[in-house]
C-alpha atoms as a PDB file:
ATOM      1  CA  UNK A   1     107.207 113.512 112.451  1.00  0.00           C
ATOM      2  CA  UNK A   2     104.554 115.712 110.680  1.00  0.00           C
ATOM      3  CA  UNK A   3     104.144 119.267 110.089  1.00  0.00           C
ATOM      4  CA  UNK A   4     100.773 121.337 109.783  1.00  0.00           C
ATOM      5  CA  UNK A   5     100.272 123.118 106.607  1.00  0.00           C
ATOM      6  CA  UNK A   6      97.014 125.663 106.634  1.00  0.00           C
ATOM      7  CA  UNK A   7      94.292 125.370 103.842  1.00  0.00           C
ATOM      8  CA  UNK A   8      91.038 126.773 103.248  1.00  0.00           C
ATOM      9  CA  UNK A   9      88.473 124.833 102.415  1.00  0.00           C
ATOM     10  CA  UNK A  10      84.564 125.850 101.464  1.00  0.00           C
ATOM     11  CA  UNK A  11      83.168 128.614 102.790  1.00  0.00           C
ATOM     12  CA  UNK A  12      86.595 130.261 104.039  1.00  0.00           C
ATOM     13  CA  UNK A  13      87.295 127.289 106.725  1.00  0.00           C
ATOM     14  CA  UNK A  14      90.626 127.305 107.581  1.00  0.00           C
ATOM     15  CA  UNK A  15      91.550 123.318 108.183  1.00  0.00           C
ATOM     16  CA  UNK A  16      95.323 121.497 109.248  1.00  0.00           C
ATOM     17  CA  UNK A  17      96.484 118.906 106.650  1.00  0.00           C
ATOM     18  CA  UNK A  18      99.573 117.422 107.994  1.00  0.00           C
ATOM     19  CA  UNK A  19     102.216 116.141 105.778  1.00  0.00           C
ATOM     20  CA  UNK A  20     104.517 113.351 107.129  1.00  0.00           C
ATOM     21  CA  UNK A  21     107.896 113.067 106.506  1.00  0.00           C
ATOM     22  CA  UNK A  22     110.810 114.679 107.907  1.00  0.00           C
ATOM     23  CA  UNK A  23     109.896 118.389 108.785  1.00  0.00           C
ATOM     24  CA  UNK A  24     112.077 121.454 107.827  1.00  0.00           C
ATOM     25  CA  UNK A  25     114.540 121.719 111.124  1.00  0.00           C
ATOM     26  CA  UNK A  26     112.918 125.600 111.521  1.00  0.00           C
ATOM     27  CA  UNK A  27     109.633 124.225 111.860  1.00  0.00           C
ATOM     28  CA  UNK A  28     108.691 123.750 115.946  1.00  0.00           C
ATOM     29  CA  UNK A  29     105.565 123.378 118.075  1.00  0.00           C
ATOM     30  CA  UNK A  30     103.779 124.383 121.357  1.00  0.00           C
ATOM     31  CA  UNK A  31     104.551 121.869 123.461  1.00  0.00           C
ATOM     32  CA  UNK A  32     101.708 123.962 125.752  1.00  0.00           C
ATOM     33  CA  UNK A  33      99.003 123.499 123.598  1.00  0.00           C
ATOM     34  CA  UNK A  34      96.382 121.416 125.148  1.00  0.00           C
ATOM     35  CA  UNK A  35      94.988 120.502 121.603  1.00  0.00           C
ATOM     36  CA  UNK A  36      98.106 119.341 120.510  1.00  0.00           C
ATOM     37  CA  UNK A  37      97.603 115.391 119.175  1.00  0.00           C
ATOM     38  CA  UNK A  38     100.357 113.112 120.249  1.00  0.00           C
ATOM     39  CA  UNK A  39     101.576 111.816 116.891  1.00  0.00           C
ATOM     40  CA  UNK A  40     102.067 115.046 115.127  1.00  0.00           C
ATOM     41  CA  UNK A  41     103.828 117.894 115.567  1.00  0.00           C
ATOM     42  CA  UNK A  42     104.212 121.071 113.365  1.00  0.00           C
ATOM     43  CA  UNK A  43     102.844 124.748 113.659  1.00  0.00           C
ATOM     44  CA  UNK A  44     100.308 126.615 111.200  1.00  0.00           C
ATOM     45  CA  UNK A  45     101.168 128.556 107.973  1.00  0.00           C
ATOM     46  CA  UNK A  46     103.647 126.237 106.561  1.00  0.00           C
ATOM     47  CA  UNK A  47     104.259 125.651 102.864  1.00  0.00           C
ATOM     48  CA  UNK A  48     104.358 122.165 101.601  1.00  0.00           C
ATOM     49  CA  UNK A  49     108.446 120.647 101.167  1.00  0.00           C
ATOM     50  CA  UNK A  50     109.284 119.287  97.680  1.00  0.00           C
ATOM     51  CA  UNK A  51     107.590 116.023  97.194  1.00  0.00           C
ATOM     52  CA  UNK A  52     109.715 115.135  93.763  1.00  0.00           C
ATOM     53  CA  UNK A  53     107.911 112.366  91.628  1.00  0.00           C
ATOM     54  CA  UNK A  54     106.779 110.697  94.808  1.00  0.00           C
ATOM     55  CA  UNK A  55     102.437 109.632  94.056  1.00  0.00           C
ATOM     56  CA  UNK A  56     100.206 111.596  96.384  1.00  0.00           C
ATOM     57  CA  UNK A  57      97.914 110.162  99.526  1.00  0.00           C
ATOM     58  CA  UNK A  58      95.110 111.940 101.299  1.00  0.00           C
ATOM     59  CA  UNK A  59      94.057 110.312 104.444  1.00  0.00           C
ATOM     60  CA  UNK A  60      90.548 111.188 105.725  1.00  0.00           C
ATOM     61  CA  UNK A  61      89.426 110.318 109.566  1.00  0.00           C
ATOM     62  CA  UNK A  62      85.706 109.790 110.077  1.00  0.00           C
ATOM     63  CA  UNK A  63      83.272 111.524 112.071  1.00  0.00           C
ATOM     64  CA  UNK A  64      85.272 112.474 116.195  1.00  0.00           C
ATOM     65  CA  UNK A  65      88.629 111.208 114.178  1.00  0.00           C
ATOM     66  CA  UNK A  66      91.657 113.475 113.419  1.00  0.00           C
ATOM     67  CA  UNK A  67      94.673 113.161 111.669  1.00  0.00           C
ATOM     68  CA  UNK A  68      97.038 111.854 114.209  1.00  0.00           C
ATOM     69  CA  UNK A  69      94.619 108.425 114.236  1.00  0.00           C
ATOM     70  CA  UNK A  70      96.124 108.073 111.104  1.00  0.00           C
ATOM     71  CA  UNK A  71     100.112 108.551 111.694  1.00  0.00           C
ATOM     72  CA  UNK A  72     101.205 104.928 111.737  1.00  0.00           C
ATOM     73  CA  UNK A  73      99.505 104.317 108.385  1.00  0.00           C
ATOM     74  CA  UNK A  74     101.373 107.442 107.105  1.00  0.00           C
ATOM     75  CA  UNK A  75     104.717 106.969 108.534  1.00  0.00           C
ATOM     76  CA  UNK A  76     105.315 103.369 106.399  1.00  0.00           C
ATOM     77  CA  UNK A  77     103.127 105.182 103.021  1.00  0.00           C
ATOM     78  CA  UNK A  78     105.526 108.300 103.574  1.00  0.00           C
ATOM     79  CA  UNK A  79     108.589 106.361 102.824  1.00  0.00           C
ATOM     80  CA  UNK A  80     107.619 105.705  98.769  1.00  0.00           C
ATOM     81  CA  UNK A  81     104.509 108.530  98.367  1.00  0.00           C
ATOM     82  CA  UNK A  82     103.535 112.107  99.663  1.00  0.00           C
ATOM     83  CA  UNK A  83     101.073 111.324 102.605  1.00  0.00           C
ATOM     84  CA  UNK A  84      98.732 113.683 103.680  1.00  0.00           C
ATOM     85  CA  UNK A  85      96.569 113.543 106.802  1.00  0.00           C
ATOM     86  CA  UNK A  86      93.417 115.840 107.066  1.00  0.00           C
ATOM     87  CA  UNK A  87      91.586 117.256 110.132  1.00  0.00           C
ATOM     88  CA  UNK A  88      88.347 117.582 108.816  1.00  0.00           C
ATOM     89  CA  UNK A  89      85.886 120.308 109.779  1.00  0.00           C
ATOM     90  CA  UNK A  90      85.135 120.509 113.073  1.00  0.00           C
ATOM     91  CA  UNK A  91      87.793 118.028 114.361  1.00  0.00           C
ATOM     92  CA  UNK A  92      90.845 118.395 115.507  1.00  0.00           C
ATOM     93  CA  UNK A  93      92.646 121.088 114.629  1.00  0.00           C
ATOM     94  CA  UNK A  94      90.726 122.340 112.310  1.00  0.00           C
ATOM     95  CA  UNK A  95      88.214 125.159 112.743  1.00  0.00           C
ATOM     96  CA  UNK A  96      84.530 124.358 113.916  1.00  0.00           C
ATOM     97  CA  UNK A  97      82.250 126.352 112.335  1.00  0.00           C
ATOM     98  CA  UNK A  98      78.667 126.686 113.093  1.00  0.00           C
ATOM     99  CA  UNK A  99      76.513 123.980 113.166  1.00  0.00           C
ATOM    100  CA  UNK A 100      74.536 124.913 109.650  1.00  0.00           C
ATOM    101  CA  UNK A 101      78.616 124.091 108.094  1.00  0.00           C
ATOM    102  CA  UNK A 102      78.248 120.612 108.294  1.00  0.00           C
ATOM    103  CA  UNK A 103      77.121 119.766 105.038  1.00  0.00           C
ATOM    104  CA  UNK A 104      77.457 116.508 102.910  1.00  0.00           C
ATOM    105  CA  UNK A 105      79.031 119.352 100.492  1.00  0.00           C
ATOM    106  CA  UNK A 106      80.972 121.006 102.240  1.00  0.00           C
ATOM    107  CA  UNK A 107      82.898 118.144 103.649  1.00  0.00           C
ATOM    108  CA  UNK A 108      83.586 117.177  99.861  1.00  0.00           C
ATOM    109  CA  UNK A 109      84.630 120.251  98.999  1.00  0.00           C
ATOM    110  CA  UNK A 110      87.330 120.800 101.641  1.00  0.00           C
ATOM    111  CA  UNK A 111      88.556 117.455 100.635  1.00  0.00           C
ATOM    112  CA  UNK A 112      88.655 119.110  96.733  1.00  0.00           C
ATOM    113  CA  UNK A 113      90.592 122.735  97.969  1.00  0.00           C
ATOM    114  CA  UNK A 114      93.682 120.207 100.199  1.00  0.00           C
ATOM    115  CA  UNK A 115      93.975 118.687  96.903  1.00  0.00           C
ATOM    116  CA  UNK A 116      94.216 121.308  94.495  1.00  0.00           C
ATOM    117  CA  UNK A 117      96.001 123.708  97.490  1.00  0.00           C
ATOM    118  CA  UNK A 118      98.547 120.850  98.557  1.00  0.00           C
ATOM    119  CA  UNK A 119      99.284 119.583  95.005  1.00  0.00           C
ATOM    120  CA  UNK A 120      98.716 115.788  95.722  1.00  0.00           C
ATOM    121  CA  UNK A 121      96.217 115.199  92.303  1.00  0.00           C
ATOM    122  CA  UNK A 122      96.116 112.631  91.375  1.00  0.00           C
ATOM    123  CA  UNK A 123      96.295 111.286  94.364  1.00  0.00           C
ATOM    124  CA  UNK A 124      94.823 107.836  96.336  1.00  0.00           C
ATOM    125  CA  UNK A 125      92.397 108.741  99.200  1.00  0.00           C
ATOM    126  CA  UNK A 126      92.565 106.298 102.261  1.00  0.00           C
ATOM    127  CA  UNK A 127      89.201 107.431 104.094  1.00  0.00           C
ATOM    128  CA  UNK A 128      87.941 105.921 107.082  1.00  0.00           C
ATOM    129  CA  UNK A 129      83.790 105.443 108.033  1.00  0.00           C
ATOM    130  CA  UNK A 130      82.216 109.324 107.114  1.00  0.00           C
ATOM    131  CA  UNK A 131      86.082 110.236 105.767  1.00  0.00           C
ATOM    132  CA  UNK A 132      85.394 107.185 103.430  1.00  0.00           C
ATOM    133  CA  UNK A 133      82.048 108.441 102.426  1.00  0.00           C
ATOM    134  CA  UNK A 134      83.664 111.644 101.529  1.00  0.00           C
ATOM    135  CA  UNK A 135      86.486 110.026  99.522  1.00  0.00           C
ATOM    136  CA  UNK A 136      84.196 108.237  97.207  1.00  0.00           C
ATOM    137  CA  UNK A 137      81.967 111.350  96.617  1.00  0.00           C
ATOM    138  CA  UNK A 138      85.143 113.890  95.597  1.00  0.00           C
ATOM    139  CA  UNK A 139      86.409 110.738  93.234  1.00  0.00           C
ATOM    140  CA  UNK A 140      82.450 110.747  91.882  1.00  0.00           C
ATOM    141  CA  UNK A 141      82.686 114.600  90.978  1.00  0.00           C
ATOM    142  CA  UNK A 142      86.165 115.106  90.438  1.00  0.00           C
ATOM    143  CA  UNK A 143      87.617 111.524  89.019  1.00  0.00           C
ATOM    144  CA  UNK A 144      90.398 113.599  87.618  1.00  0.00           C
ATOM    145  CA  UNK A 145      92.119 114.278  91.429  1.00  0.00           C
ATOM    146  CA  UNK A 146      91.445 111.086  92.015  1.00  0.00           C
ATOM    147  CA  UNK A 147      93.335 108.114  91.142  1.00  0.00           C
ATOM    148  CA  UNK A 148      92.789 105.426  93.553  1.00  0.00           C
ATOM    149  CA  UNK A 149      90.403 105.033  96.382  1.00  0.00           C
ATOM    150  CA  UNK A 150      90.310 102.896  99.816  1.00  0.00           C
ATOM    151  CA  UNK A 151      87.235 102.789 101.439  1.00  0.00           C
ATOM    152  CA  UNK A 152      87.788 101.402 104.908  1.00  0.00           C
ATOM    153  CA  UNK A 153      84.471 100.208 107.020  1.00  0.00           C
ATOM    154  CA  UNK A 154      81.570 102.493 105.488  1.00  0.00           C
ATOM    155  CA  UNK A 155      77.706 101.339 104.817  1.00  0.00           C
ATOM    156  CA  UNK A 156      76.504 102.505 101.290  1.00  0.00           C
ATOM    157  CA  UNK A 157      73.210 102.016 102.182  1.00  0.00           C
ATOM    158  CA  UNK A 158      70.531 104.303 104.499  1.00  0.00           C
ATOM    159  CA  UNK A 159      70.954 103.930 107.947  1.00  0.00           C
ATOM    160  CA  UNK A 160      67.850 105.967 108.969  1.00  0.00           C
ATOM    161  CA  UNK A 161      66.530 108.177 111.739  1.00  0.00           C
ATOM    162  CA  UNK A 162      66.747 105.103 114.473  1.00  0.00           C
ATOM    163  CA  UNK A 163      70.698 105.073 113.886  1.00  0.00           C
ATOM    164  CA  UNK A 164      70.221 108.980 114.708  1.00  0.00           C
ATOM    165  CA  UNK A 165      68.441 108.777 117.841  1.00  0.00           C
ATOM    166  CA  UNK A 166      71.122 106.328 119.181  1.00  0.00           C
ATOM    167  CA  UNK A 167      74.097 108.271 118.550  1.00  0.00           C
ATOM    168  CA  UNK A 168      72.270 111.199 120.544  1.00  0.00           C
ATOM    169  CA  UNK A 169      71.510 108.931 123.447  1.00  0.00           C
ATOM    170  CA  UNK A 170      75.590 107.543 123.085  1.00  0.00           C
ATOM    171  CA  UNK A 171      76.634 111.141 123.401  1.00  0.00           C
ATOM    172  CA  UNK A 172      74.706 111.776 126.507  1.00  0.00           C
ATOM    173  CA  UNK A 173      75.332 109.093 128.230  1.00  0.00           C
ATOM    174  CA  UNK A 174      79.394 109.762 127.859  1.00  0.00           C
ATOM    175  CA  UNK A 175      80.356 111.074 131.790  1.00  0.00           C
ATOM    176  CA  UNK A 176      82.325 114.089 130.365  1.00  0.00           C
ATOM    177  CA  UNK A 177      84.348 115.329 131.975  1.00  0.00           C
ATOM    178  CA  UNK A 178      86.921 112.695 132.811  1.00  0.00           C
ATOM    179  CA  UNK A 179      89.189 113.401 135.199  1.00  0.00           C
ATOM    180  CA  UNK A 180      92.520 111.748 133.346  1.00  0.00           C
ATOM    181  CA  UNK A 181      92.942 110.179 130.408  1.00  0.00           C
ATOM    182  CA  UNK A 182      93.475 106.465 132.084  1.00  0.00           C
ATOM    183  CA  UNK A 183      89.277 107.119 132.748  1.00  0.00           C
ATOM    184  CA  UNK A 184      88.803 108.529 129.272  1.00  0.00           C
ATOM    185  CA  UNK A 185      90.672 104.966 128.095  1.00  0.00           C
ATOM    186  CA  UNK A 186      88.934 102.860 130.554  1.00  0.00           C
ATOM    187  CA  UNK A 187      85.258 103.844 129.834  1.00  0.00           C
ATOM    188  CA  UNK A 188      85.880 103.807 125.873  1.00  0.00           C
ATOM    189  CA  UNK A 189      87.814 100.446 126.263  1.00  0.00           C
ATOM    190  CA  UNK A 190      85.650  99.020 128.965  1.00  0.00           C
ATOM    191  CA  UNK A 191      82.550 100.565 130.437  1.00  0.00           C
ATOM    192  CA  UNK A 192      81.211 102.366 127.265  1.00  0.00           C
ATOM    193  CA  UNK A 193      77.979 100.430 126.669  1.00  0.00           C
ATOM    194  CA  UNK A 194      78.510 100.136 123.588  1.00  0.00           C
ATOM    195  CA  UNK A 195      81.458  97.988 124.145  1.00  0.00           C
ATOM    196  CA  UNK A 196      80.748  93.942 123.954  1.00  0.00           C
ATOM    197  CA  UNK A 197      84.330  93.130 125.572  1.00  0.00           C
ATOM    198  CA  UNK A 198      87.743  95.399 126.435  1.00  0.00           C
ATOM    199  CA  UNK A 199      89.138  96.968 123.682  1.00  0.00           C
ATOM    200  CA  UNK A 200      92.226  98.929 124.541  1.00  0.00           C
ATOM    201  CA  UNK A 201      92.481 100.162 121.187  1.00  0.00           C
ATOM    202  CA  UNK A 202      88.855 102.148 121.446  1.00  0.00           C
ATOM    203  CA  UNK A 203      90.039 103.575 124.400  1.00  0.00           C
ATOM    204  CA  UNK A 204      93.181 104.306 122.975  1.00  0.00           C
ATOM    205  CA  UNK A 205      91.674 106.237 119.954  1.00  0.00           C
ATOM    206  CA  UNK A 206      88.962 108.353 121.899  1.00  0.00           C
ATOM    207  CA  UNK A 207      91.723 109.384 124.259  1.00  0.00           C
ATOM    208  CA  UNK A 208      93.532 110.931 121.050  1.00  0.00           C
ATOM    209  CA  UNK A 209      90.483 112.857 120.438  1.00  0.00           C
ATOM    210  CA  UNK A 210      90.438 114.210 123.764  1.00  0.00           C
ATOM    211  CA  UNK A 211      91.772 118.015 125.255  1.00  0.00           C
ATOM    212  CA  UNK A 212      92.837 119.013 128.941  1.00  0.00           C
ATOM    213  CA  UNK A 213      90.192 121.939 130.428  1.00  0.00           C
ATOM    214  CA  UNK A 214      89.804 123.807 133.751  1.00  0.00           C
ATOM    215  CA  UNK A 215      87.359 120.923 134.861  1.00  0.00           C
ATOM    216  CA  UNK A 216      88.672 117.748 132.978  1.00  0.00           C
ATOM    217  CA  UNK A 217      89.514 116.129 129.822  1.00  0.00           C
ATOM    218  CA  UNK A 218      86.764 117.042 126.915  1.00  0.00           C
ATOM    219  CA  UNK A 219      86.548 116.097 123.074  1.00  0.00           C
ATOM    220  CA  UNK A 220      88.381 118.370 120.483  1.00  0.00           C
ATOM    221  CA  UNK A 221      85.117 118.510 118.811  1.00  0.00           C
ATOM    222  CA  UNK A 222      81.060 119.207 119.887  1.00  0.00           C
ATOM    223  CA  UNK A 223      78.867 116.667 120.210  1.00  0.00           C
ATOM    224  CA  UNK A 224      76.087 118.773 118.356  1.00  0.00           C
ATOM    225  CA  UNK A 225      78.309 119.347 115.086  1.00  0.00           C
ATOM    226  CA  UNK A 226      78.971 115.157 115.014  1.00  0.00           C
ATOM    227  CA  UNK A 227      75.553 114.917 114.620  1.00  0.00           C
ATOM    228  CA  UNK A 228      74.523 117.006 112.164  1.00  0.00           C
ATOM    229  CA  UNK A 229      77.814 115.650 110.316  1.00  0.00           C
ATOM    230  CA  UNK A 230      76.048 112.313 110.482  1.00  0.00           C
ATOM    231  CA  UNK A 231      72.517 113.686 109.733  1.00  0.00           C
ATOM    232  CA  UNK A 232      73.522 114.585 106.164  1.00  0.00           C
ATOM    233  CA  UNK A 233      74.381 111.102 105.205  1.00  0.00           C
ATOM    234  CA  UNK A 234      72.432 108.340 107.257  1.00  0.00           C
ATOM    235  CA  UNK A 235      68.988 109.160 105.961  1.00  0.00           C
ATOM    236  CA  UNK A 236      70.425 108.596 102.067  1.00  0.00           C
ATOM    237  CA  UNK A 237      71.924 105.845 100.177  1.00  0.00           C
ATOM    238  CA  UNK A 238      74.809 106.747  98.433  1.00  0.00           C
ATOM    239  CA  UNK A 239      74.893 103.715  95.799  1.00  0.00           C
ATOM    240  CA  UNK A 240      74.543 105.958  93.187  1.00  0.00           C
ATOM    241  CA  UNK A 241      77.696 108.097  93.663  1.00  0.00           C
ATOM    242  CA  UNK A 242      79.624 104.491  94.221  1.00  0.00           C
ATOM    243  CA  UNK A 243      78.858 103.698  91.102  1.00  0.00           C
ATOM    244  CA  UNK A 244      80.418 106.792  89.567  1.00  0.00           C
ATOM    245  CA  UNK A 245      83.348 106.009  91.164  1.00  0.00           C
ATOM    246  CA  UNK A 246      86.051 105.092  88.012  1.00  0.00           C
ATOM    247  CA  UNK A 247      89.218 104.672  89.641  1.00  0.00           C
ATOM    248  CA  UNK A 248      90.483 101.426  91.223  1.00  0.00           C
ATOM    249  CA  UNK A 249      88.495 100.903  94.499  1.00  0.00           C
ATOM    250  CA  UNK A 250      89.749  98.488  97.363  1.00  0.00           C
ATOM    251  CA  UNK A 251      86.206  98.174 100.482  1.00  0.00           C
ATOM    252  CA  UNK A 252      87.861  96.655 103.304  1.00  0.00           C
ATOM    253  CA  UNK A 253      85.874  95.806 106.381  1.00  0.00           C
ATOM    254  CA  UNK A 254      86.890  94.602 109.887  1.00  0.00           C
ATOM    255  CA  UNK A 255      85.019  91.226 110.361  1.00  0.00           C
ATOM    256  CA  UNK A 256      83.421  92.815 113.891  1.00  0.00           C
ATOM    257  CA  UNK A 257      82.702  96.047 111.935  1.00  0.00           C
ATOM    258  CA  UNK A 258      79.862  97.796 111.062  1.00  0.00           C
ATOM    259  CA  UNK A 259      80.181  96.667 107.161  1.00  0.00           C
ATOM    260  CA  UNK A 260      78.891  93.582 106.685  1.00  0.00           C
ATOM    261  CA  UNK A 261      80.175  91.007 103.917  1.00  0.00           C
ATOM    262  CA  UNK A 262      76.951  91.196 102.099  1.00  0.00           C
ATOM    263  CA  UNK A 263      76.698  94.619 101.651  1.00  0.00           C
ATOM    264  CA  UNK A 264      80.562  94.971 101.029  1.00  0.00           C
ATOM    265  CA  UNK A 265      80.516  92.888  98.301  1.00  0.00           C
ATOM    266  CA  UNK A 266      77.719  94.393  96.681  1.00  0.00           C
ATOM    267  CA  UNK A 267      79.977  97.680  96.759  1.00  0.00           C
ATOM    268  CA  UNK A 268      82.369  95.896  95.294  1.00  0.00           C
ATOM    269  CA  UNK A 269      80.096  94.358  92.337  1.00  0.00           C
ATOM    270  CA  UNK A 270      78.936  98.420  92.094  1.00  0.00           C
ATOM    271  CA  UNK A 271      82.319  99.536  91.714  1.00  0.00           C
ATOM    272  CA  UNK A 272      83.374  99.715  88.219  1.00  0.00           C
ATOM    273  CA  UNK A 273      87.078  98.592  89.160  1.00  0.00           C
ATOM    274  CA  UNK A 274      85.895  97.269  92.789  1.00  0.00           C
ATOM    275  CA  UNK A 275      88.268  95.330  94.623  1.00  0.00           C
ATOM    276  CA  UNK A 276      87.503  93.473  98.185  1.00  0.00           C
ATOM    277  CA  UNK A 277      89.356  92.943 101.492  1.00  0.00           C
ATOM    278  CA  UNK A 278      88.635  91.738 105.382  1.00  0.00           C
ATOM    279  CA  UNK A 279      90.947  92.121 108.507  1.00  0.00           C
ATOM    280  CA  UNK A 280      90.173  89.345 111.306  1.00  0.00           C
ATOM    281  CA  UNK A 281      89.755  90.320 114.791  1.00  0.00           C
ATOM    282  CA  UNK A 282      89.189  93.432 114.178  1.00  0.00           C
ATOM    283  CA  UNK A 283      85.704  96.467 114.397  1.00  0.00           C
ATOM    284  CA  UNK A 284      84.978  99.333 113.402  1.00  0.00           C
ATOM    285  CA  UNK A 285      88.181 100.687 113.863  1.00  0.00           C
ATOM    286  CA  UNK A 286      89.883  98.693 111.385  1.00  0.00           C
ATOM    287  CA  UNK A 287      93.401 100.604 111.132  1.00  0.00           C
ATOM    288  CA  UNK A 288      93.395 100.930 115.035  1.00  0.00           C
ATOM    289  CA  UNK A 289      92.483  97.214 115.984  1.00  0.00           C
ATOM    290  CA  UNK A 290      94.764  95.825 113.627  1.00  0.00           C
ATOM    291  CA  UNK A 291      97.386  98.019 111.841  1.00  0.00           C
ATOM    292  CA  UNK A 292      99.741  94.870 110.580  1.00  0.00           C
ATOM    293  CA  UNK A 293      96.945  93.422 109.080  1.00  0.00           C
ATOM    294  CA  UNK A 294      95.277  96.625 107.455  1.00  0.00           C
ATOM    295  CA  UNK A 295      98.780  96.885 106.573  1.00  0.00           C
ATOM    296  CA  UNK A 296      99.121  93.863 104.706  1.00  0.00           C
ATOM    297  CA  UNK A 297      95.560  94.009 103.524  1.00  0.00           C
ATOM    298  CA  UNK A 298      96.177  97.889 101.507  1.00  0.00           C
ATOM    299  CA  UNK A 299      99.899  97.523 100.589  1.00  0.00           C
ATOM    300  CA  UNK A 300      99.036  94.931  97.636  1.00  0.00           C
ATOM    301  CA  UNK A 301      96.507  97.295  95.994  1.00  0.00           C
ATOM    302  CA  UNK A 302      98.487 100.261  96.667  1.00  0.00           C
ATOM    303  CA  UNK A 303     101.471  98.610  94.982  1.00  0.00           C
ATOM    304  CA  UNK A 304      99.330  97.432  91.839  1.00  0.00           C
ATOM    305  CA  UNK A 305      98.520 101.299  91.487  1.00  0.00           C
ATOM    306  CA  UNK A 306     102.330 102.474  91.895  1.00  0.00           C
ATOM    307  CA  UNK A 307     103.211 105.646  91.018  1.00  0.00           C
ATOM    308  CA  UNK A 308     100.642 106.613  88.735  1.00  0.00           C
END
């Protein structure tokens, strides 16, 4: 179970953290709504429950993720710390606001208002891809919210327009709408071209990021804010924050990811207190692919950091 609590984050954005654990038994949901996610439940306005000495974690999706992509990481974290899930921006829950919104800033600074709103700092932020990014940029500028720091399956280095142009051409090419969500899991996990070989767990995460309309089933987010999300970041290296970065810092990459062991390493040797992990048979989608093993590859460092 998780609840949504409101916060507002830059610029007046209202976004939905949810906080798992067991809910208040007054707090209910729409079963109706169509953007409801299938691991959480919850309605707005709440006020966060007691969290006694219990350490603070902020999960952050990356770019088309929500929260719920993160609830079987935060149901085992919620039974010894406070976890957290944010929708970012534009995704989920969250509001979208207007396409000039999506700045490398603004991002960071919604991550900085949850914090400070929610009462979790010091807390560890568990950031996947662009929520990684994020993560490591807050515990740059604000090192005293942050205490530890997981970076799961994100480049530090420049990516550049090429990457750009592809993800525009990928978002095109996607035959929205589908008709059920068995075709939303089937072209993600199967026909995508993108795809090398069937991978029920892609197709299981895009159809979490999906919504019922008049005409089909359409992402919870628009194409055109994803990539100017993505535009802010891909044309800079972001070394130089990295190395700002003071707190303990595990980089774990999937060995079919998009982090290579080269490059994570030298993240690691950038990190002041850099720490390194890989999860076999598993992409991109690290916590998705393999959740025993990103299990079994975070619990040791979150341990070492215990309750702070």
């Amino acid at each position: 179970m998780a609840r949504r609590i409101d916060v507002t984050g830059a610029g007046g954005v209202r976004l939905a953290a949810w906080e798992f654990g067991d809910p208040p038994k007054t707090d209910r949901f729409d079963p109706t709504d169509p953007t409801a996610p299938a691991d959480l439940t919850g309605h707005p306005g709440g006020s966060p429950a007691p969290a006694g000495d219990l350490p603070g974690v902020l999960l952050l999706h990356g770019l088309m993720g929500r929260a719920s992509h993160w609830a079987p990481t935060a149901r085992w974290l919620a039974a010894r710390h406070r976890a957290v899930a944010l929708d970012q921006r534009g995704h989920g829950r969250s509001d979208k606001p207007p396409r000039s919104s999506y700045t490398r800033e603004a991002y960071v600074e919604d991550v900085e208002a949850a914090l400070e709103q929610l009462g979790l700092g010091p807390a560890v932020l568990i950031g996947h891809a662009m929520g990684a990014l994020t993560a490591w940029q807050l515990a740059a500028k604000r090192p005293d919210l942050v205490r530890g720091l997981i970076i799961c399956d994100m480049r530090a280095s420049a990516l550049g327009g090429a990457s750009q142009h592809t993800w525009a051409e990928w978002f095109r090419a996607w035959p929205v709408p589908f008709a059920t969500l068995a075709d939303v899991r089937k072209w993600f996990g199967e026909d995508d071209p993108w795809v090398e070989r069937p991978n029920p767990a892609r197709g299981e995460f895009y159809a979490e990021v999906m919504a019922e309309s008049p005409d089909g089933w359409r992402p919870v987010f628009e194409p055109e804010h994803m990539l100017r999300s993505r535009e802010t970041w891909v044309y800079d290296a972001h070394w130089e924050e990295l190395a700002q970065v003071r707190c303990p810092t595990l980089v774990v990459r999937g060995l079919d990811g998009e982090l290579g062991r080269a490059e994570a390493q030298e993240m690691v040797r950038v990190l002041p207190h850099g720490q390194y992990a890989e999860v076999a048979d598993a992409g991109h989608l690290v916590h998705y692919d393999q959740p025993e093993a990103w299990r079994a590859a975070i619990e040791p460092f979150l341990d070492a950091l215990g309750n702070g």
